[in-house]
Protein backbone atom coordinates (compact mmCIF):
# COMPACT_ATOMS: atom_id res chain seq x y z
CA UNK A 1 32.45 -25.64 284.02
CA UNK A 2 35.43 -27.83 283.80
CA UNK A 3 36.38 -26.97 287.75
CA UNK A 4 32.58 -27.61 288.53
CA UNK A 5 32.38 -31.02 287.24
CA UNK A 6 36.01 -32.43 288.46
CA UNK A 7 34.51 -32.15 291.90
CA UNK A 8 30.89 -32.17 291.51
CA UNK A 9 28.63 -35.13 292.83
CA UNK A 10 27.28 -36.31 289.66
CA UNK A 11 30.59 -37.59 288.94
CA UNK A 12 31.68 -40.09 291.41
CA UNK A 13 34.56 -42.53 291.81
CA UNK A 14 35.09 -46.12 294.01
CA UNK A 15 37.91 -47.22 293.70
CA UNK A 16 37.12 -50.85 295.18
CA UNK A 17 39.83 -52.41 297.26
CA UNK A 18 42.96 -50.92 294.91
CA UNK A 19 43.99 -54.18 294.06
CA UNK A 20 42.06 -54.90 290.61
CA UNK A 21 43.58 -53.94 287.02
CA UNK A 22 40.38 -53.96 285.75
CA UNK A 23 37.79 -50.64 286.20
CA UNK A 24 34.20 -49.62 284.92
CA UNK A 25 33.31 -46.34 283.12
CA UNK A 26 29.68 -45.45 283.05
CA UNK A 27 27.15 -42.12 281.91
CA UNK A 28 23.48 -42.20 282.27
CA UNK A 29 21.77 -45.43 282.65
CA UNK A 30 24.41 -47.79 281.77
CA UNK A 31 25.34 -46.93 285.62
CA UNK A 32 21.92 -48.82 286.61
CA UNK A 33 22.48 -52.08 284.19
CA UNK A 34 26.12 -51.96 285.96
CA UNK A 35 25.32 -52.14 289.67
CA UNK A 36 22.84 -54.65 288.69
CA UNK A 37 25.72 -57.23 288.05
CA UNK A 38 27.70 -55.98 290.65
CA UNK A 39 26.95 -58.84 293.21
CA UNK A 40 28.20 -61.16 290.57
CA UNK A 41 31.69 -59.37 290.16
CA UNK A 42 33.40 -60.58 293.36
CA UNK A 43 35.88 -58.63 294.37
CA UNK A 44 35.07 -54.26 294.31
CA UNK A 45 35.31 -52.97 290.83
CA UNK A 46 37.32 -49.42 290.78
CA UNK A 47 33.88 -47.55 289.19
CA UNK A 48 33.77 -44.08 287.81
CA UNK A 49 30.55 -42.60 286.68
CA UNK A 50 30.40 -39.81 284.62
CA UNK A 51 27.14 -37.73 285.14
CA UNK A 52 27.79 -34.15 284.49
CA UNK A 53 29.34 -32.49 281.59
CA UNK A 54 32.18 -31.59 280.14
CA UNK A 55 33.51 -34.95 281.82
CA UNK A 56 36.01 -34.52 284.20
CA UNK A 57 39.63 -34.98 282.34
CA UNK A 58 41.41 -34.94 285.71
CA UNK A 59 39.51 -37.13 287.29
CA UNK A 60 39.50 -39.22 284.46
CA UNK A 61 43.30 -40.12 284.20
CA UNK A 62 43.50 -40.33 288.11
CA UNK A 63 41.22 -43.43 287.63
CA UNK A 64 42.86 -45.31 284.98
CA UNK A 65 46.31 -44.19 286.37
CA UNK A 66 46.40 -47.38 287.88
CA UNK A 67 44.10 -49.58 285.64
CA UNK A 68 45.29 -51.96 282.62
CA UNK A 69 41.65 -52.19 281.15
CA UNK A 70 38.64 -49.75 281.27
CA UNK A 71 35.44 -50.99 280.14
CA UNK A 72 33.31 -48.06 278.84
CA UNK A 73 29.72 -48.14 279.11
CA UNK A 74 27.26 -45.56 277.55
CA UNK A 75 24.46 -45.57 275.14
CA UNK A 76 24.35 -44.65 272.03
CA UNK A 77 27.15 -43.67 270.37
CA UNK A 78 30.63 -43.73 271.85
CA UNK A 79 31.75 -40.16 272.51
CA UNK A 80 33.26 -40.59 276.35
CA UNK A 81 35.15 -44.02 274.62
CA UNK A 82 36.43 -41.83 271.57
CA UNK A 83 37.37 -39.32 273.83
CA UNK A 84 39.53 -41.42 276.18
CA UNK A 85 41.63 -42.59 273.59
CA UNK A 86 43.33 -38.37 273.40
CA UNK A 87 43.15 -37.93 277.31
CA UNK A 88 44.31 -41.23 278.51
CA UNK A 89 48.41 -41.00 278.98
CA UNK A 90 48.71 -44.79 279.78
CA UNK A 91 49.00 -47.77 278.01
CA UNK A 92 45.76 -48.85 279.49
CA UNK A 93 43.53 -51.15 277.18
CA UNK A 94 39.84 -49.02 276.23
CA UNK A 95 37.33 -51.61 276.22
CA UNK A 96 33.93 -50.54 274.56
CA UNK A 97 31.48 -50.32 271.37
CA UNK A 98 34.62 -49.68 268.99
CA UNK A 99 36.98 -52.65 270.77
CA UNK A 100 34.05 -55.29 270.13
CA UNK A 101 33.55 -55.79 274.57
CA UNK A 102 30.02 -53.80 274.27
CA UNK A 103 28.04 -54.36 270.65
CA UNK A 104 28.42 -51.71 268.47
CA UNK A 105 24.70 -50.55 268.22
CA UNK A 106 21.06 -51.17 269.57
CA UNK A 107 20.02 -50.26 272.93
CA UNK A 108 22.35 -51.64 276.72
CA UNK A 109 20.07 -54.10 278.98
CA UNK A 110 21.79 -55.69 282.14
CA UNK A 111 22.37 -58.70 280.17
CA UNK A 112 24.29 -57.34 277.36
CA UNK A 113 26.26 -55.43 280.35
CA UNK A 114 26.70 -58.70 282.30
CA UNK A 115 28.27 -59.99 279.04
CA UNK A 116 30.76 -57.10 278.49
CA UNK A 117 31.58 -57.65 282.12
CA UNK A 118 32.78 -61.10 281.48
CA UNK A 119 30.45 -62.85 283.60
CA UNK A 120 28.02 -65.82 282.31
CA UNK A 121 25.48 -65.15 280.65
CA UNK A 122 21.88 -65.95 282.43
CA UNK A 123 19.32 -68.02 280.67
CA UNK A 124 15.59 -67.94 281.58
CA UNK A 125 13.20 -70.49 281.75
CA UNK A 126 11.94 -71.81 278.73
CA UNK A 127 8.08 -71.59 278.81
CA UNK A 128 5.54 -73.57 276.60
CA UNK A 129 3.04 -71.26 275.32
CA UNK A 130 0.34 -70.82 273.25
CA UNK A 131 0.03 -68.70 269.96
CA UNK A 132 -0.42 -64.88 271.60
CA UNK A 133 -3.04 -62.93 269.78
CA UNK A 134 -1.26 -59.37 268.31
CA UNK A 135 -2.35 -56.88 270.35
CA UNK A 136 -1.60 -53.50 267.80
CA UNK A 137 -2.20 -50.01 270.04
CA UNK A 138 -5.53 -48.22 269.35
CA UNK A 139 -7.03 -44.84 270.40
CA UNK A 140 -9.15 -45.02 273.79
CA UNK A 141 -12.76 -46.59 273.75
CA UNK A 142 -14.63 -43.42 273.09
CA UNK A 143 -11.82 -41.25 272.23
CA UNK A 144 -13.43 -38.17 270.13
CA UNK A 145 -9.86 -38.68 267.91
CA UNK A 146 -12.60 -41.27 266.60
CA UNK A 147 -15.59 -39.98 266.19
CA UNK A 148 -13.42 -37.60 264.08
CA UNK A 149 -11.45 -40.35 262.26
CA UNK A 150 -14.94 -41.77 261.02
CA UNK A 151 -16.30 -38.44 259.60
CA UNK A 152 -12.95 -37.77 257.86
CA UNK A 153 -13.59 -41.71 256.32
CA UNK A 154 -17.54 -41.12 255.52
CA UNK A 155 -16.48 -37.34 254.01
CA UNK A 156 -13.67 -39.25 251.26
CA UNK A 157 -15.51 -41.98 250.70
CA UNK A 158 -16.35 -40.84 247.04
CA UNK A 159 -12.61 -39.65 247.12
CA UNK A 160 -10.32 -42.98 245.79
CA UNK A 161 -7.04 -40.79 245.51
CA UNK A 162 -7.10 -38.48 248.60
CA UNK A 163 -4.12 -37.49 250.23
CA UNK A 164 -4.46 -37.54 254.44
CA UNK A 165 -1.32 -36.30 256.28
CA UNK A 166 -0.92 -36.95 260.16
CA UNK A 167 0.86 -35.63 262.59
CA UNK A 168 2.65 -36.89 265.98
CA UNK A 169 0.24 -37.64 268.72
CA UNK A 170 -2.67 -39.98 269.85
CA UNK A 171 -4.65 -39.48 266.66
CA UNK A 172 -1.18 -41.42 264.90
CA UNK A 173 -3.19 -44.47 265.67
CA UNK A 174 -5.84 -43.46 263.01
CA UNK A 175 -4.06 -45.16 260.56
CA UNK A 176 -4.64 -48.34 261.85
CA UNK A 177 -7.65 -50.20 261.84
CA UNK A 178 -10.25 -49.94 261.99
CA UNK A 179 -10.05 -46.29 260.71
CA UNK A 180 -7.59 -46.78 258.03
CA UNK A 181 -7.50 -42.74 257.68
CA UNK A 182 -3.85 -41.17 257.59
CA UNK A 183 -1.25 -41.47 255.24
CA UNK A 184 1.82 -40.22 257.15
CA UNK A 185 3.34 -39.54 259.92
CA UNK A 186 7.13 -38.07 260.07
CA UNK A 187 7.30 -35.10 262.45
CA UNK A 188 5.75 -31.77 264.52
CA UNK A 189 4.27 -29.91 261.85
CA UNK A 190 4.32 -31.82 258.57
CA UNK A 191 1.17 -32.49 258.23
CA UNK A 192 0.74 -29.34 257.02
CA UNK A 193 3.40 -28.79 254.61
CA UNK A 194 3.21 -31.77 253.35
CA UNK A 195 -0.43 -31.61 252.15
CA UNK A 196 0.69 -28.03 251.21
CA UNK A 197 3.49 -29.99 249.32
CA UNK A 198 0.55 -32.74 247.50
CA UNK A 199 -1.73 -29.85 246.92
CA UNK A 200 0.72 -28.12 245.00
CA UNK A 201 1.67 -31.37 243.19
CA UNK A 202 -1.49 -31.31 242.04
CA UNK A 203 -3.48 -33.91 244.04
CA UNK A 204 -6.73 -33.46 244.88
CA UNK A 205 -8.51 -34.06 247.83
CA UNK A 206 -5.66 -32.99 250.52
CA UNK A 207 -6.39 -33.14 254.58
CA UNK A 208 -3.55 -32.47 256.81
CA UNK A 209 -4.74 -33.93 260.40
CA UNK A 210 -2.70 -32.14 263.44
CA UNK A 211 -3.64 -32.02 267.16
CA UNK A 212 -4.36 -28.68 268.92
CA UNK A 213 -1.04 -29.12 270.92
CA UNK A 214 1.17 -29.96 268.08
CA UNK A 215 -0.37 -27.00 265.92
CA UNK A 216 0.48 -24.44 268.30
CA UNK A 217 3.93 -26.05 268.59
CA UNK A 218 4.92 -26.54 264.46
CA UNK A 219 2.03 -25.84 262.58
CA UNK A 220 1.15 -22.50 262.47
CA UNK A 221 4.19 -21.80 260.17
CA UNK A 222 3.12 -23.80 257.12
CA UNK A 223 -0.30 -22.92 257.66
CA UNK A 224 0.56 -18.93 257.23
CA UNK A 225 2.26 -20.36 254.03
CA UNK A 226 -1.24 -22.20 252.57
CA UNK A 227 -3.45 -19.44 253.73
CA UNK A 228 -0.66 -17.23 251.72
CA UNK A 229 -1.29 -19.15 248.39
CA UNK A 230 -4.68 -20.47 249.66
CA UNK A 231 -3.20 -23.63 248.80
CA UNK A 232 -6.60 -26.05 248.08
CA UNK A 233 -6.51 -28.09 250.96
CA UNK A 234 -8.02 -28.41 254.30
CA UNK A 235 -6.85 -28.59 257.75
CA UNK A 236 -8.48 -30.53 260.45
CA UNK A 237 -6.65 -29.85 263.72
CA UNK A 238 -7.77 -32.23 266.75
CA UNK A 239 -8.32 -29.97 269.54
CA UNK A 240 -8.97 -32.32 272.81
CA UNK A 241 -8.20 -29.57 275.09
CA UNK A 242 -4.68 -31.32 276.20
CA UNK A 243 -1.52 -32.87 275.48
CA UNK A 244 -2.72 -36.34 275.35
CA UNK A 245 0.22 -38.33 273.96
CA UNK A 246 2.82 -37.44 276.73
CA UNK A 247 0.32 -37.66 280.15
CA UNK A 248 -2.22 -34.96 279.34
CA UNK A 249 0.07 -31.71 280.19
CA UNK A 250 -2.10 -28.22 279.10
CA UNK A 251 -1.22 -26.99 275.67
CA UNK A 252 0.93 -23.74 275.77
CA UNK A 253 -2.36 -21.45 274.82
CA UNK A 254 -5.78 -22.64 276.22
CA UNK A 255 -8.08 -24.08 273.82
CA UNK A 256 -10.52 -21.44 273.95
CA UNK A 257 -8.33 -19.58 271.86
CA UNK A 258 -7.57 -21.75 268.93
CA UNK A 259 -10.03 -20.39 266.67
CA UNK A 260 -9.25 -16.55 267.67
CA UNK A 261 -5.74 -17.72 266.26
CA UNK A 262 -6.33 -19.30 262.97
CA UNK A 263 -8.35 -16.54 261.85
CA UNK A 264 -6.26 -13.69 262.91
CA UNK A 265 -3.41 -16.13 260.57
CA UNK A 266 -5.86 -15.36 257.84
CA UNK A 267 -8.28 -18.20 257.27
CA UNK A 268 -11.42 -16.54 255.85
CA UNK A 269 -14.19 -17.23 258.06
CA UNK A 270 -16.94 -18.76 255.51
CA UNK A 271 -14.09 -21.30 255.39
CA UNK A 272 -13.08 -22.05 259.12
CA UNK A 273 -15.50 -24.39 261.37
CA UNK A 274 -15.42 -25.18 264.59
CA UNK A 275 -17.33 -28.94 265.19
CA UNK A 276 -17.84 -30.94 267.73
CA UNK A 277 -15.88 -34.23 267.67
CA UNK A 278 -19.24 -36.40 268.90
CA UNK A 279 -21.24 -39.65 267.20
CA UNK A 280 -24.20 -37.65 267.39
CA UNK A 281 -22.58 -34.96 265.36
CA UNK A 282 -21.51 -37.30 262.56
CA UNK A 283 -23.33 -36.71 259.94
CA UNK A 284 -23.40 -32.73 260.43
CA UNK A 285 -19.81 -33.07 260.80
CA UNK A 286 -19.60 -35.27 257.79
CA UNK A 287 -21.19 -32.96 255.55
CA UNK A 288 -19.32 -29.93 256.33
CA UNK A 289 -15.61 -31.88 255.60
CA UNK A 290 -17.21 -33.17 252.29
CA UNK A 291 -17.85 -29.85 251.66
CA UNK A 292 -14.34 -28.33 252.30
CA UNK A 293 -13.04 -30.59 250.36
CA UNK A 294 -14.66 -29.67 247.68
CA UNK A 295 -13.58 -25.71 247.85
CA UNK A 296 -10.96 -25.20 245.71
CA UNK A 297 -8.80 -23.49 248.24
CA UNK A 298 -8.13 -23.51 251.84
CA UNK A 299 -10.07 -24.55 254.61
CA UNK A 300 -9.65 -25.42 258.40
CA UNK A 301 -11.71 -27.31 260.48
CA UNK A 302 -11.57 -27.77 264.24
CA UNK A 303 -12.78 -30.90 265.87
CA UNK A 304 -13.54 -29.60 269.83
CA UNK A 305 -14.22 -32.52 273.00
CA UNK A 306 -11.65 -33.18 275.23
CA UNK A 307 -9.70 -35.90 275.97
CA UNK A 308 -11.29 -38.38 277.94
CA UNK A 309 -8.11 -39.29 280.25
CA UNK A 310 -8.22 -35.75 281.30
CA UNK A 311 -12.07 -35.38 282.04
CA UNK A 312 -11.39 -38.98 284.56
CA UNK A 313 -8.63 -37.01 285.84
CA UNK A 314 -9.93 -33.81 286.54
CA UNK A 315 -13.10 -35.62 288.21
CA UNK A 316 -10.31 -37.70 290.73
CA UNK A 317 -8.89 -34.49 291.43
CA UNK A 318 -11.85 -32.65 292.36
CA UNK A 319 -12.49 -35.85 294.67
CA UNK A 320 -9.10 -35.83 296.08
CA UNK A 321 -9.40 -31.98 297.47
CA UNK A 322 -13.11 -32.65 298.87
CA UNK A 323 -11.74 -35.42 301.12
């Protein structure tokens, strides 16, 4: 791997015109904010940029052979800066996040680059403007993540100390207004355990809220746990038949199988339901999660219509191949 990378064409070198002490280290994007300022430098920068690992240790003292100071610019933390300083056999000055040149956290933009770089730093225009109006993200006009949202509302209405856990995805957005109906949101799968968690605690009503894509990627696991304690809590998993948050990418098994699934986990079928996610299902839909939540063990509901990106973009697809 070592003999792959020293002459690979991710990593590349410019040495300039041979003349300056000064030279550039980059990885990943930091390359981008760099030849952005380049016009601005003058004379040719020597340039290495390291974009295939393990970083090329040859290659690497060849360049600063000649160099008095290397600027080092990467995101995130400084692991190809750190790692200089015990491969470097000059006296040549590292210039990066630890030195102070490049600030020692937060995110690179071609201005904080520009900076490091030693050139002056470019000021915009400063524009008179009115008071913006916040603009918080919400769930797509008509997005059956809704029409779910406002049954889970209606069904805890009576309910002043429910518990609702969330997941990651779209249906994050329900705790904003105007649903106001999840709790929490920390990673893939803990919905689940952590109503699991509040159930066993003690509280009373608990709804973990997952999406169909998410469950089949981290939330089968602590469901096998609740159904193995039929912990009293239910589970509403938001099947709209994609991957919605990341571009609307099929889930790993097709939706038609979700409910096969969850009972074959063990979910007793009196207490699994399969609903459609619709306005003119709401008060059906309603009445079934009050229900549930009244059973004083587990339950698991699945809210079924698909996402309405996808249905737009399966109809401009079929377009596409008639014309």
């Amino acid at each position: 791997m070592r003999r792959y990378t020293t002459s690979c064409a991710y990593n590349t070198v410019s040495m300039g015109d041979g003349l300056s002490e000064f030279g550039v280290i980059t990885t990943g994007l930091a390359r981008n904010y760099y030849l952005e300022n380049l016009d601005d430098l003058g004379a040719p920068t020597p340039h290495l940029h390291v974009g295939a690992y393990p970083f090329p240790v040859e290659t690497i003292r060849a360049f600063v052979g000649r160099l008095e100071h290397v600027l080092i610019l990467e995101e995130g933390y400084p692991y190809l800066e750190r790692a200089l300083r015990g491969i470097m056999p000059t006296a040549c000055e590292i210039q990066g996040r630890e030195s102070g040149h490049v600030p020692p956290d937060g995110e690179l933009n071609p201005d904080i680059v520009r900076t490091s770089l030693g050139l002056p730093a470019r000021h915009g225009l400063d524009v008179e403007t009115g008071p913006l109006p916040g603009r918080p993200p919400q769930l797509c006009a008509g997005c059956p993540h809704g029409d779910s949202f406002h049954a889970v509302t209606a069904a805890l209405a009576g309910f002043p100390n429910a518990v609702v856990t969330s997941d990651i995805g779209c249906y994050t957005l329900g705790a904003l207004p105007p649903y106001n109906a999840i709790q929490s949101c920390v990673c893939m799968g803990a919905s689940v355990g952590m109503a699991k968690g509040a159930a066993d605690a003690g509280l009373h009503p608990v709804v973990a809220v997952i999406g169909d894509s998410t469950f089949l990627h981290s939330g089968m696991t602590p469901l096998l746990d609740a159904i193995t304690e039929n912990t009293p809590m239910t589970l509403l998993i938001l099947d709209n038949k994609t991957v919605g948050m990341t571009g609307g990418q099929p889930t790993i098994r097709p939706s038609s199988e979700l409910e096969g699934l969850v009972r074959g986990l063990g979910v007793p079928a009196d207490h699994l339901h399969v609903l459609e996610a619709h306005p003119r299902f709401a008060a059906q839909n309603t009445e079934i999660l009050h229900r549930e939540l009244a059973h004083k063990g587990l339950s698991v509901i699945i809210a079924v219509r698909e996402c309405l990106e996808t249905i737009k973009r399966g109809k401009q697809e079929q377009v596409a191949a008639k014309a």
